[in-house]
C-alpha atoms as a PDB file:
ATOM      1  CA  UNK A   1       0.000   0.000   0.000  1.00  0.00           C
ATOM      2  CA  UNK A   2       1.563   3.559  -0.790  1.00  0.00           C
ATOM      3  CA  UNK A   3       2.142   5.266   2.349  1.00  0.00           C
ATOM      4  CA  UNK A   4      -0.061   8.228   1.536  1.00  0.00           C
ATOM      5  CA  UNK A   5      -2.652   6.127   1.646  1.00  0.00           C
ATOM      6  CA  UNK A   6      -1.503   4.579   4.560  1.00  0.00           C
ATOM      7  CA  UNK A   7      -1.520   7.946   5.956  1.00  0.00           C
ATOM      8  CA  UNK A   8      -5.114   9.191   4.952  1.00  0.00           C
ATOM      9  CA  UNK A   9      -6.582   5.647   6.360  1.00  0.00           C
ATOM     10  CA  UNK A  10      -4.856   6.178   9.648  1.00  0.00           C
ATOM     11  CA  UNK A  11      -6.088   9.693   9.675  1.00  0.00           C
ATOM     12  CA  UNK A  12      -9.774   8.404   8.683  1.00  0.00           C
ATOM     13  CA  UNK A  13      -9.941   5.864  11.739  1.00  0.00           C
ATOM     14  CA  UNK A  14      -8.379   8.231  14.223  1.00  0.00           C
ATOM     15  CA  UNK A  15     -11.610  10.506  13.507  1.00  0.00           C
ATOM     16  CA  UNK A  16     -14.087  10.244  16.244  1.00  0.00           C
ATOM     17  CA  UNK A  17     -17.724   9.211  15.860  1.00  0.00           C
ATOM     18  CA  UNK A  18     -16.864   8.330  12.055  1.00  0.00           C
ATOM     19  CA  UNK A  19     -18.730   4.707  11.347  1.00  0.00           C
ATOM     20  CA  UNK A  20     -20.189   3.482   8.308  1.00  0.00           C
ATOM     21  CA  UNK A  21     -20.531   0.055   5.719  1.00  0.00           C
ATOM     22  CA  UNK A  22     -18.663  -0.261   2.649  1.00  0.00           C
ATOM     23  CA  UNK A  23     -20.389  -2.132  -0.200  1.00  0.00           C
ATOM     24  CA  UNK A  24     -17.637  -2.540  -3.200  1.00  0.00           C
ATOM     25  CA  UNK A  25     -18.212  -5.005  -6.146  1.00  0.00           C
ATOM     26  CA  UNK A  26     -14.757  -6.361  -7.649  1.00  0.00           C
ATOM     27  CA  UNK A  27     -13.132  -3.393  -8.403  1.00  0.00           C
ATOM     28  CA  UNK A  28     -13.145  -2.133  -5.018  1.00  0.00           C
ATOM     29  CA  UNK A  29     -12.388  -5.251  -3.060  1.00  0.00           C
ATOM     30  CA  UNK A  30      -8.709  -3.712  -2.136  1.00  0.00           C
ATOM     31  CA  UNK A  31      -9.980  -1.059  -0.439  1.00  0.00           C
ATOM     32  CA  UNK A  32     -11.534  -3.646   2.435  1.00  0.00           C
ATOM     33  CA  UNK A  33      -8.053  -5.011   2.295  1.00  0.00           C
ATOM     34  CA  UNK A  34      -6.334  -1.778   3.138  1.00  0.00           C
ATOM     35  CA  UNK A  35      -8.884  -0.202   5.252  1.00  0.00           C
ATOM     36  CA  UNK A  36      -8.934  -3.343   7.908  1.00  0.00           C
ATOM     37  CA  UNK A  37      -5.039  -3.727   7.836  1.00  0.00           C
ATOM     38  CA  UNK A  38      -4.513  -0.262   9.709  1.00  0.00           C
ATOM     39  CA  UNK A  39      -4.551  -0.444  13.362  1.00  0.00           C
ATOM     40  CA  UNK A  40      -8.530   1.000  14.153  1.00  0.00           C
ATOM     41  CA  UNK A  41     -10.680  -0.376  11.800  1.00  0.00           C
ATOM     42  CA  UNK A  42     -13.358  -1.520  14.361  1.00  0.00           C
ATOM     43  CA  UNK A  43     -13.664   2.187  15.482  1.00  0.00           C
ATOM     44  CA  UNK A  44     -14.532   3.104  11.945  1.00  0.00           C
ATOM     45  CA  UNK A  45     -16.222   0.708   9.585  1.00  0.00           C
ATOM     46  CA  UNK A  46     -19.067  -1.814  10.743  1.00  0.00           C
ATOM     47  CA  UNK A  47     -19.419  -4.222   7.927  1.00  0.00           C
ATOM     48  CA  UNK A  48     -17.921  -4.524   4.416  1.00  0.00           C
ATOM     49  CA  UNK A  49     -19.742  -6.516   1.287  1.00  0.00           C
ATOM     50  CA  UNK A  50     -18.770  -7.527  -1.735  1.00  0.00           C
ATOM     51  CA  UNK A  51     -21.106  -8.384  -4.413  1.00  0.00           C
ATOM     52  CA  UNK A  52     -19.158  -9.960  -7.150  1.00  0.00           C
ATOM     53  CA  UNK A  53     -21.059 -10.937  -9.603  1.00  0.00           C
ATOM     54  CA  UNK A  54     -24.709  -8.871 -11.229  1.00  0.00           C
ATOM     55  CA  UNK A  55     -26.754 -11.174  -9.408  1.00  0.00           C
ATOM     56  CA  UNK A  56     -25.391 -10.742  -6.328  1.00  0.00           C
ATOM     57  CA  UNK A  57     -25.688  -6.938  -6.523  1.00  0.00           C
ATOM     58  CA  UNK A  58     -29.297  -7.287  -7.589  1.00  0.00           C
ATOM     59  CA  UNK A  59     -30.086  -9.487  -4.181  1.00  0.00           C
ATOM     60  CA  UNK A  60     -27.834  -6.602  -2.917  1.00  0.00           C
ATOM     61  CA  UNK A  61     -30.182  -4.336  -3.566  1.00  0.00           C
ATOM     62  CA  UNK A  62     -33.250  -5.807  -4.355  1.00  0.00           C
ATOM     63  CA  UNK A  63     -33.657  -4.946  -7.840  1.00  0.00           C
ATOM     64  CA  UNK A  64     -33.092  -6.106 -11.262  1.00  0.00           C
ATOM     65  CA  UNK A  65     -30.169  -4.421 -12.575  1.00  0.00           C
ATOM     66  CA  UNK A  66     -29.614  -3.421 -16.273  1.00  0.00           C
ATOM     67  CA  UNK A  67     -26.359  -1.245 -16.258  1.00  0.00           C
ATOM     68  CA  UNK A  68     -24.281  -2.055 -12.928  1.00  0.00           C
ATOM     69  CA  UNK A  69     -21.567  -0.392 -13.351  1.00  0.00           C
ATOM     70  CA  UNK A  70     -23.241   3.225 -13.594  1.00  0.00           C
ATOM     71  CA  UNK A  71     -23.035   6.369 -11.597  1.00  0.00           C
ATOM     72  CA  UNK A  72     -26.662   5.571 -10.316  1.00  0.00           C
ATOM     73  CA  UNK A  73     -25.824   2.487  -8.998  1.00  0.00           C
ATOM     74  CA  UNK A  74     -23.068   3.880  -7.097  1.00  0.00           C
ATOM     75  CA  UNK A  75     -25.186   5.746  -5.599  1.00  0.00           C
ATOM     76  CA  UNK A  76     -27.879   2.645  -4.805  1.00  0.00           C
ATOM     77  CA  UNK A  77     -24.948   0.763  -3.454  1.00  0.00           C
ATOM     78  CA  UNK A  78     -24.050   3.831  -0.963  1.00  0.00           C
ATOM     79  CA  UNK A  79     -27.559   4.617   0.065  1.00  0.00           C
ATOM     80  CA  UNK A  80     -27.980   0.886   0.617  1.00  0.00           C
ATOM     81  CA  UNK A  81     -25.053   0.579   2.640  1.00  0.00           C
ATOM     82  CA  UNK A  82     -25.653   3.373   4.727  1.00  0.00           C
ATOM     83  CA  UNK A  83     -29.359   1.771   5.620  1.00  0.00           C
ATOM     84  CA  UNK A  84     -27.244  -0.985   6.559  1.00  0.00           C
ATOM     85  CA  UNK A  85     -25.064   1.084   9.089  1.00  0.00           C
ATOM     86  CA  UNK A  86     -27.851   2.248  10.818  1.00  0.00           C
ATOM     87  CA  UNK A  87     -28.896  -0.952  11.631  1.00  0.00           C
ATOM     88  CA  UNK A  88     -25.300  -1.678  13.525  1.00  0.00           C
ATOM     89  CA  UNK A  89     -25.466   1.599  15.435  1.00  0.00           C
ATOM     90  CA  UNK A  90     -26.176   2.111  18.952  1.00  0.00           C
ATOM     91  CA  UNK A  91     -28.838   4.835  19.535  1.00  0.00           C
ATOM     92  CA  UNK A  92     -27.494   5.625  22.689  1.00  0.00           C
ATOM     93  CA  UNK A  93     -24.308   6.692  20.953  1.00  0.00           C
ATOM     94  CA  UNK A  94     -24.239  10.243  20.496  1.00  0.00           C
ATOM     95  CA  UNK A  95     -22.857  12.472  17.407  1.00  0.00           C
ATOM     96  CA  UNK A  96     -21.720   9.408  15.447  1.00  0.00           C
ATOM     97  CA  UNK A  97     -21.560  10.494  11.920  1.00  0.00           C
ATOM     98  CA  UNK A  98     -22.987   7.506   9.981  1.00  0.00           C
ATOM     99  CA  UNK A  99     -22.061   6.904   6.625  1.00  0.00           C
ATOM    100  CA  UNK A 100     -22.431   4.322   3.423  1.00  0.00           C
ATOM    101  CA  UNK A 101     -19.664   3.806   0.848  1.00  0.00           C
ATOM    102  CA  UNK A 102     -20.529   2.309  -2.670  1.00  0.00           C
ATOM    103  CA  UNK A 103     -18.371   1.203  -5.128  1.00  0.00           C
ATOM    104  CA  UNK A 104     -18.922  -0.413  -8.456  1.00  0.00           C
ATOM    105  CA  UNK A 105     -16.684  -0.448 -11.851  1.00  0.00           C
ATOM    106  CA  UNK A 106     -15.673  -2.499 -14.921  1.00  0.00           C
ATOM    107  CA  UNK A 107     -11.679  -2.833 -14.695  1.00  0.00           C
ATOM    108  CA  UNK A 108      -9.151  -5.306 -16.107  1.00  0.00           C
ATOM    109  CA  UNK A 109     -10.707  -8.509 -17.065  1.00  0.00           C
ATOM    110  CA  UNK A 110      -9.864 -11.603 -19.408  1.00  0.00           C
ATOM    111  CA  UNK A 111     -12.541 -11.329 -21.449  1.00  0.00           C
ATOM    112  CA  UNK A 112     -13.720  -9.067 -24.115  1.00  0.00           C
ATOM    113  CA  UNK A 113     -15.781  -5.816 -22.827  1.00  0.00           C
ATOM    114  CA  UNK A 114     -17.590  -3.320 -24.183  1.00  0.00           C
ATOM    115  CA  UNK A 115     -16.514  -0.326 -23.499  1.00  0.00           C
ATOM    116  CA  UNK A 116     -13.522   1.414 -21.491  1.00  0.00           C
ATOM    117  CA  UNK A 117     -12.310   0.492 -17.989  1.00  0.00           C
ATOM    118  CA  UNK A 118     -14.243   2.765 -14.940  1.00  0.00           C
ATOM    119  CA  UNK A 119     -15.194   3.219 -11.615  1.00  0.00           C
ATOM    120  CA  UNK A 120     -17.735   4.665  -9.398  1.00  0.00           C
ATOM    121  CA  UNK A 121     -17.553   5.654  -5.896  1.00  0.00           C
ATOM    122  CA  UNK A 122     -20.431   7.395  -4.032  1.00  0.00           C
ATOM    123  CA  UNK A 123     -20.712   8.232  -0.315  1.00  0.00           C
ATOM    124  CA  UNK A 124     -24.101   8.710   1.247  1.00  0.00           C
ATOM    125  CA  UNK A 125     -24.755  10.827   4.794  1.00  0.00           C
ATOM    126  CA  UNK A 126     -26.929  12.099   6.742  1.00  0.00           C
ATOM    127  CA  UNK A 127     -24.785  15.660   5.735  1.00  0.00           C
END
């Protein structure tokens, strides 16, 4: 992992009240890797999920998907997970800043694609 990284991840769990869910499909599935391997993960995220495959996604969400690697889903996946985070958080906790991370993209494969490689990252909040 580059060390800025390192850095912003360290900086991200030492922030107080900060929790939230992570939903990534494929593309994202290093991020999990990098967020839990810095000391103060458990203060910070609450669950992570990854998707794989269309179907998964569509469970996921509950919905039949026809593009899933689009800006809108991003944004599904985010508002999704951050439904999920409130489920995890204890009401009696004050100021916690909840929030939901989605991820979805179309990187390197072995298989003809259409189209180019891409990403899309939402966050959702209450902010």
């Amino acid at each position: 992992m580059d060390r800025k990284v390192g850095n912003l991840i360290t900086r991200i769990h030492a922030s107080e009240n900060f929790k939230g869910s992570l939903v990534v499909t494929g593309c994202g599935s290093m991020s999990i890797a990098w967020l839990f391997s810095i000391p103060g993960s458990s203060n910070t995220l609450l669950s992570a999920y990854v998707p794989y495959s269309k179907k998964s996604l569509e469970l996921y969400l509950d919905k039949d998907l026809t593009n899933h690697v689009s800006e809108k889903e991003a944004l599904s996946i985010a508002n999704a997970a951050y439904k999920n985070t409130l489920k995890f958080i204890n009401t009696s906790e004050k100021d916690i800043k909840v929030f939901g991370i989605g991820c979805t993209g179309a990187i390197a494969t072995n298989r003809n694609r259409k189209g180019e490689d891409r990403a899309h990252i939402a966050i959702k909040s209450k902010n």
